[in-house]
Protein backbone atom coordinates (compact mmCIF):
# COMPACT_ATOMS: atom_id res chain seq x y z
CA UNK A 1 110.93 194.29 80.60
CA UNK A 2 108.95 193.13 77.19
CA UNK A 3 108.14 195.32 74.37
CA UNK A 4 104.15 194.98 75.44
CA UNK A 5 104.72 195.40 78.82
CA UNK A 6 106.15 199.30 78.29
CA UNK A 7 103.63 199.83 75.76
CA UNK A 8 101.03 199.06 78.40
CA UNK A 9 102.82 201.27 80.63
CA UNK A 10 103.04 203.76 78.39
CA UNK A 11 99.14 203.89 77.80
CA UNK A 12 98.62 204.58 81.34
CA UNK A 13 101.39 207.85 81.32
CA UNK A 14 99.43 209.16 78.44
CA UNK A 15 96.11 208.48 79.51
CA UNK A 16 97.24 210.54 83.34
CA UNK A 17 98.45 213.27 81.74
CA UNK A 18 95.29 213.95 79.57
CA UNK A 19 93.27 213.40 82.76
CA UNK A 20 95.47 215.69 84.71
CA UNK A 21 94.68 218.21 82.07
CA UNK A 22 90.86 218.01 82.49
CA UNK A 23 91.51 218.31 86.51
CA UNK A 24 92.94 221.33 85.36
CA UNK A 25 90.60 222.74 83.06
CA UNK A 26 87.84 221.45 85.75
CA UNK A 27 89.38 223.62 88.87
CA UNK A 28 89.79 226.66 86.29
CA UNK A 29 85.86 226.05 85.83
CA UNK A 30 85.30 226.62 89.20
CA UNK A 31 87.79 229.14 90.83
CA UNK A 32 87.22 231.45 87.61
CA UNK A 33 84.64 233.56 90.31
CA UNK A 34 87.34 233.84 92.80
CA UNK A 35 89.48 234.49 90.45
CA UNK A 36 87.44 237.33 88.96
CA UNK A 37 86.45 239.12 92.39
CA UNK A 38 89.99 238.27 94.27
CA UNK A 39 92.37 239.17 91.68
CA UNK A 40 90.91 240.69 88.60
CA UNK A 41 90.01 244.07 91.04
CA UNK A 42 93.46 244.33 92.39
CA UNK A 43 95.84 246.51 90.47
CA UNK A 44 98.81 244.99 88.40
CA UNK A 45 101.74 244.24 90.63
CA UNK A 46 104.57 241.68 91.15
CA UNK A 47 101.90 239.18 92.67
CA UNK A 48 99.13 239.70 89.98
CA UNK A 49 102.21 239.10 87.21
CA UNK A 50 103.67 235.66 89.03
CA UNK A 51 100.10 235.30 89.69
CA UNK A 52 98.92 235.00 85.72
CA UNK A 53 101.91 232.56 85.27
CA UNK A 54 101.17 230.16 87.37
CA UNK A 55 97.54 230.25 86.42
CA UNK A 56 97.51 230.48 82.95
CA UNK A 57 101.29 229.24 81.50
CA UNK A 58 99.82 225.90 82.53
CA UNK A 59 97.22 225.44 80.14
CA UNK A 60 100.23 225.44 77.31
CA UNK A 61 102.55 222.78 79.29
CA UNK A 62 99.77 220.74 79.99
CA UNK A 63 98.92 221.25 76.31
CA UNK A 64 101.89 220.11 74.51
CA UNK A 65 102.26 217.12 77.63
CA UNK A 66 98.47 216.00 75.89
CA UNK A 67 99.99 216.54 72.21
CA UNK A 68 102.86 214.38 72.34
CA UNK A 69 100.74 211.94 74.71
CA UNK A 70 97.89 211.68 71.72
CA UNK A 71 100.20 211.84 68.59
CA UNK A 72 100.49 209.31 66.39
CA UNK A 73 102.48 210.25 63.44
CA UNK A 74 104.14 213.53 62.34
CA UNK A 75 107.02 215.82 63.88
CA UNK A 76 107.80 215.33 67.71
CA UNK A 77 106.48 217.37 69.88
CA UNK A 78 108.80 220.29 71.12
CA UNK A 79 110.26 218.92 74.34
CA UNK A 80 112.71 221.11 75.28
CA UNK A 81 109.80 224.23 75.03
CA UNK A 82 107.79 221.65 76.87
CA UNK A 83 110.07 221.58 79.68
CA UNK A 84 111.22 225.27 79.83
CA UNK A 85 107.19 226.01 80.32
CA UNK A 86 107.09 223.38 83.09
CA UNK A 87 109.73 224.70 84.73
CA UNK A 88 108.13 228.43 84.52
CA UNK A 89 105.07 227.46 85.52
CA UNK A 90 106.37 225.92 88.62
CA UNK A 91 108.67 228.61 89.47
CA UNK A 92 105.78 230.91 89.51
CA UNK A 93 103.78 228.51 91.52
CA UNK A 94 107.06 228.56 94.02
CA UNK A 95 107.11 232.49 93.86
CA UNK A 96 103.60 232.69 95.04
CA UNK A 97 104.44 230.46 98.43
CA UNK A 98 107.82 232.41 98.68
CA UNK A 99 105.85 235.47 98.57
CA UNK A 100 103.27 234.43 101.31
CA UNK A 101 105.86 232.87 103.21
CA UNK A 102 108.29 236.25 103.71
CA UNK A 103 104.79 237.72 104.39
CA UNK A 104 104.04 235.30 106.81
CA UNK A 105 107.67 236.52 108.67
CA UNK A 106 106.59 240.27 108.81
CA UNK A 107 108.56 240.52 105.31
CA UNK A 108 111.47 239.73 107.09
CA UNK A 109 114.89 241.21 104.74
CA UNK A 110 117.05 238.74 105.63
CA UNK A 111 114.11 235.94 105.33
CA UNK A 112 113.52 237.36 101.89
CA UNK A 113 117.06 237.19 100.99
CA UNK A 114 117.56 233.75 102.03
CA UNK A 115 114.98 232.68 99.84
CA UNK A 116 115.53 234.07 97.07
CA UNK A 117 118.61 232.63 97.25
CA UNK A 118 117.39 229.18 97.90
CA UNK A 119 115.21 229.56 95.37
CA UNK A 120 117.66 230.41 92.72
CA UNK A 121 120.09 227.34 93.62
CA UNK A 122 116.59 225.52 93.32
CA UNK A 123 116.20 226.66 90.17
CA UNK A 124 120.18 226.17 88.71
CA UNK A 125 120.41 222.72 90.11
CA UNK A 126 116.99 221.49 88.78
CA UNK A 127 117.89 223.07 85.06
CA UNK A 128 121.16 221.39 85.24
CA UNK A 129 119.76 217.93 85.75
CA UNK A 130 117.21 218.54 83.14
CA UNK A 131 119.46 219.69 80.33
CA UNK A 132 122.16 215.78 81.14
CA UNK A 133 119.72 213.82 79.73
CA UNK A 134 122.61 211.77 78.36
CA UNK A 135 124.35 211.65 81.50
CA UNK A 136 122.61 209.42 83.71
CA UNK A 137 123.01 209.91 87.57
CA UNK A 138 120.47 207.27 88.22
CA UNK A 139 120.89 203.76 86.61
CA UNK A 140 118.12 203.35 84.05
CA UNK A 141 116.21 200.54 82.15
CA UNK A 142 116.93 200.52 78.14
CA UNK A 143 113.66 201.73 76.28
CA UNK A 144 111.90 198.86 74.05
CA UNK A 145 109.95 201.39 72.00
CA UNK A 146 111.89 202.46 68.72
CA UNK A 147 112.13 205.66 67.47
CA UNK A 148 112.79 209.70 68.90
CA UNK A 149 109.59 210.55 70.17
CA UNK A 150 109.37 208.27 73.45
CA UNK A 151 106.83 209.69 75.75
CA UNK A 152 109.47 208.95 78.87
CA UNK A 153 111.50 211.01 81.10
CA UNK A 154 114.76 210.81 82.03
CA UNK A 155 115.47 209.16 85.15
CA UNK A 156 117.83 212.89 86.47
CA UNK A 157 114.00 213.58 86.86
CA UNK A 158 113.58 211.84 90.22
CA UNK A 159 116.45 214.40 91.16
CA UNK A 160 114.72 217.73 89.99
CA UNK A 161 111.74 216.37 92.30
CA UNK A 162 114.19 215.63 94.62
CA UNK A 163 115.31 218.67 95.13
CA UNK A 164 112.29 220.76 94.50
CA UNK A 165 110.84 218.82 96.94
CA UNK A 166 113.62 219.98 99.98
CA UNK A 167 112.59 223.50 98.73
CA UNK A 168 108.94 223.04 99.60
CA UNK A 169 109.94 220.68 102.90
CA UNK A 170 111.59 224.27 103.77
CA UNK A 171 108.45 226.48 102.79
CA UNK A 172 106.26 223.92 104.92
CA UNK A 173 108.57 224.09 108.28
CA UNK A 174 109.07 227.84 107.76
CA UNK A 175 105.08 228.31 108.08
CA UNK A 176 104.82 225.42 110.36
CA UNK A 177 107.38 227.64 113.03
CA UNK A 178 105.67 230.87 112.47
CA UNK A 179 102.06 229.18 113.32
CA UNK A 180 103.34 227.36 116.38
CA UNK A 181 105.68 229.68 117.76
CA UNK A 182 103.38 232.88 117.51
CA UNK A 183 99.57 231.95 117.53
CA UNK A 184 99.10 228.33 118.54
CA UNK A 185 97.61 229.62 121.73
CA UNK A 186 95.02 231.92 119.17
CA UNK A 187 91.70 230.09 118.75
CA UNK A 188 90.99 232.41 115.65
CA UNK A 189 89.75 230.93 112.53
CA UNK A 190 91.59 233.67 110.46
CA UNK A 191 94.88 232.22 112.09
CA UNK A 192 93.70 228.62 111.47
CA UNK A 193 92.44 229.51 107.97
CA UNK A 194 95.80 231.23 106.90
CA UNK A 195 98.48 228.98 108.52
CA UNK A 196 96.38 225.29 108.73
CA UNK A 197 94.93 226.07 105.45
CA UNK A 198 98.32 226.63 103.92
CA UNK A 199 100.50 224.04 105.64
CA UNK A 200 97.56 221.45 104.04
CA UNK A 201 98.07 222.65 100.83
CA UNK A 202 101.88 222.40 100.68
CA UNK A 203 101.54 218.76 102.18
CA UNK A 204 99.63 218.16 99.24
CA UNK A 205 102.05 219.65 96.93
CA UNK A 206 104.72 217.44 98.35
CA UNK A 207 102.89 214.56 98.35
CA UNK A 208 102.63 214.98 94.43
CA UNK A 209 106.42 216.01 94.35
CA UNK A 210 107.30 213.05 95.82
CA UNK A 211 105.55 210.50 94.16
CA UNK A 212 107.24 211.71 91.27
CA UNK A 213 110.51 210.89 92.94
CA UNK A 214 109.48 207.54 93.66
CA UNK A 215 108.35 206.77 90.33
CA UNK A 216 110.87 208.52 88.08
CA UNK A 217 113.50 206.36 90.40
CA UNK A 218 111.91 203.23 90.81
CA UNK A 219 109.08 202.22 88.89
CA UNK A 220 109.56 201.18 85.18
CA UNK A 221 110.57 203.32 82.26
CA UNK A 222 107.13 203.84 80.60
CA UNK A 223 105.90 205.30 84.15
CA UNK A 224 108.72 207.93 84.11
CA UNK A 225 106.40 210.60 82.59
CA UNK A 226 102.65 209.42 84.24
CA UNK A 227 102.61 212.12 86.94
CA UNK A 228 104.37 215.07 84.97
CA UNK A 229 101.61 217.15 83.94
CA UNK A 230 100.00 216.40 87.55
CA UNK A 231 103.15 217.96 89.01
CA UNK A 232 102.40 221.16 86.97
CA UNK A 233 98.48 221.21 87.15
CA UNK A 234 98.55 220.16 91.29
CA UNK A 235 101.43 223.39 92.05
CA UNK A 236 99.21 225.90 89.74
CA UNK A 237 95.47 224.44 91.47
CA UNK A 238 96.95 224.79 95.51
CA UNK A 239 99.07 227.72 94.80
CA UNK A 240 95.94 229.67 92.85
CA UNK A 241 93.81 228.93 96.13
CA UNK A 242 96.19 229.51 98.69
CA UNK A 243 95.81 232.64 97.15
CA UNK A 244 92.34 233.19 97.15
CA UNK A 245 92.34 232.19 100.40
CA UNK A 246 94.48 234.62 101.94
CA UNK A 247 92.18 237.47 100.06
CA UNK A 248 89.23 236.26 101.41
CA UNK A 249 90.86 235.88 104.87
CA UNK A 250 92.19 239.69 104.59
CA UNK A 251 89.17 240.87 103.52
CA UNK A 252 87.07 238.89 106.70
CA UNK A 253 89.60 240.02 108.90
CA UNK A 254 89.11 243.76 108.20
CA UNK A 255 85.04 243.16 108.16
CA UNK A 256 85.16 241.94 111.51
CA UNK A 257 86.75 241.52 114.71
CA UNK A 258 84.54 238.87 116.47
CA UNK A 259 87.50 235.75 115.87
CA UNK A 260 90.17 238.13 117.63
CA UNK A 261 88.30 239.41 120.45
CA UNK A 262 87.06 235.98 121.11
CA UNK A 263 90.53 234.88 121.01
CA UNK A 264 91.55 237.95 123.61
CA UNK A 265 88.76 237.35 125.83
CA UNK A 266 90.08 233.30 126.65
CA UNK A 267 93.77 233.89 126.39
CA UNK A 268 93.95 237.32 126.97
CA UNK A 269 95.50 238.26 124.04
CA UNK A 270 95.90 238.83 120.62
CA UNK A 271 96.79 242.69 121.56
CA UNK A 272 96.17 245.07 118.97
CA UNK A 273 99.51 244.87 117.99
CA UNK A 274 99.12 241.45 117.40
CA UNK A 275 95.97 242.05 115.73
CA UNK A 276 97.26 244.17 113.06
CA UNK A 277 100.55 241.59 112.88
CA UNK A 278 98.05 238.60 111.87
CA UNK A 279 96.36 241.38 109.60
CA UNK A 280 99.28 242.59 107.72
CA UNK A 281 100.75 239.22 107.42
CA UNK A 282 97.11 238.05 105.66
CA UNK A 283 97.05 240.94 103.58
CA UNK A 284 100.87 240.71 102.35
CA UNK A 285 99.66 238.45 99.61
């Protein structure tokens, strides 16, 4: 690899990130009225609090990902608070899916349980990869650009994706099972709206997650870092509107009845028992 060659690379990383930013900034532009009339009206709870996270923490990630992208001379940027709010972020982008998921499973104890602990081993194995940067699990390319401040990742990153990605493969099959097992036969668009909706989000969410893996592992050094505020802004977008979604889903499905006693009148079902399963479930989150 030549000294211009990285540099080139490196132009593209930085000029992603700052574009990943705007995307951000953009979708904040237009969700703020959902935002308002789904969330700001609910009390403060344990989803309004993981909630604001992943919404707003963000914006600072993103923030210092565009500082050390644009800076020319002067101190480094502060990495290691850098990553630390990446992680956070993400985590409460993963709580909000955890959340709908054990919802999804008629908050299910033992669901809940398994989860969390999933999540935590999630959450130990991905810090420990981030804090070896010195000890390489993946064989790396030697960085042409001199100097402290490289805007590159480590190549243990393809790993955190890695794994973070078998944690959302898990999310996706969990609500995948649920849908098919329980209301495929349900021609109800608050069933197709809360389970199809969802399972296209966290596709997308994976796709993202595992780009990163391929490019953090394969793709030359000065690409290491392209997608990394994408990662963060992509998880805080489709977790925010899975969100809204479910509101607005909970709130249709208490204004009417027409999609479930369609759905009864061709299959003979859902029974009301049902009906208040596919409610509660929706209105979990």
């Amino acid at each position: 690899m030549s000294y211009l060659s990285e540099v080139g690379d490196l132009q593209i990383s930085k000029y992603t990130n700052i574009g990943s930013l705007a995307i951000l900034i953009f979708d904040f532009c237009i969700t703020f009225q959902d935002e308002v009339h789904w969330i700001w009206s609910r009390p403060w709870n344990l989803i309004r609090v993981i909630f604001t996270i992943s919404r707003y923490l963000p914006f600072v990630g993103s923030g210092l990902t565009a500082y050390a992208a644009l800076r020319v001379s002067g101190p480094c940027p502060p990495s290691l608070a850098e990553n630390i709010i990446h992680i956070i972020s993400i985590v409460a982008a993963e709580g909000l899916l955890v959340i709908r998921t054990w919802a999804f499973w008629g908050k299910s104890k033992k669901l809940l349980i398994g989860l969390l602990t999933y999540s935590v081993a999630t959450v130990i194995a991905a810090v420990a990869m981030n804090i070896l940067p010195n000890h390489q699990l993946i064989s790396t390319d030697i960085s042409m650009i001199p100097g402290p401040c490289g805007f590159e990742s480590s190549r243990n990153a393809a790993l955190v994706y890695a794994i973070l990605a078998l944690f959302e493969c898990v999310i996706l099959i969990l609500t995948a099972y649920k849908w098919f097992h329980d209301y495929w036969e349900i021609r109800s668009s608050i069933v197709t709206t809360v389970y199809g909706g969802s399972m296209v989000y966290m596709l997308c969410i994976i796709a993202i997650t595992v780009t990163n893996v391929i490019i953090d592992a394969a793709f030359p050094v000065g690409f290491t870092n392209m997608f990394d505020t994408l990662q963060l802004v992509i998880h805080s977008v489709l977790a925010s509107r899975i969100l809204f979604h479910l509101r607005s889903s909970d709130s249709h499905a208490h204004e009417t009845d027409l999609p479930l006693l369609a759905s009864a009148a061709r299959y003979e079902r859902p029974s009301q028992m049902e009906t208040n399963e596919i409610r509660s479930e929706v209105g979990g989150v």
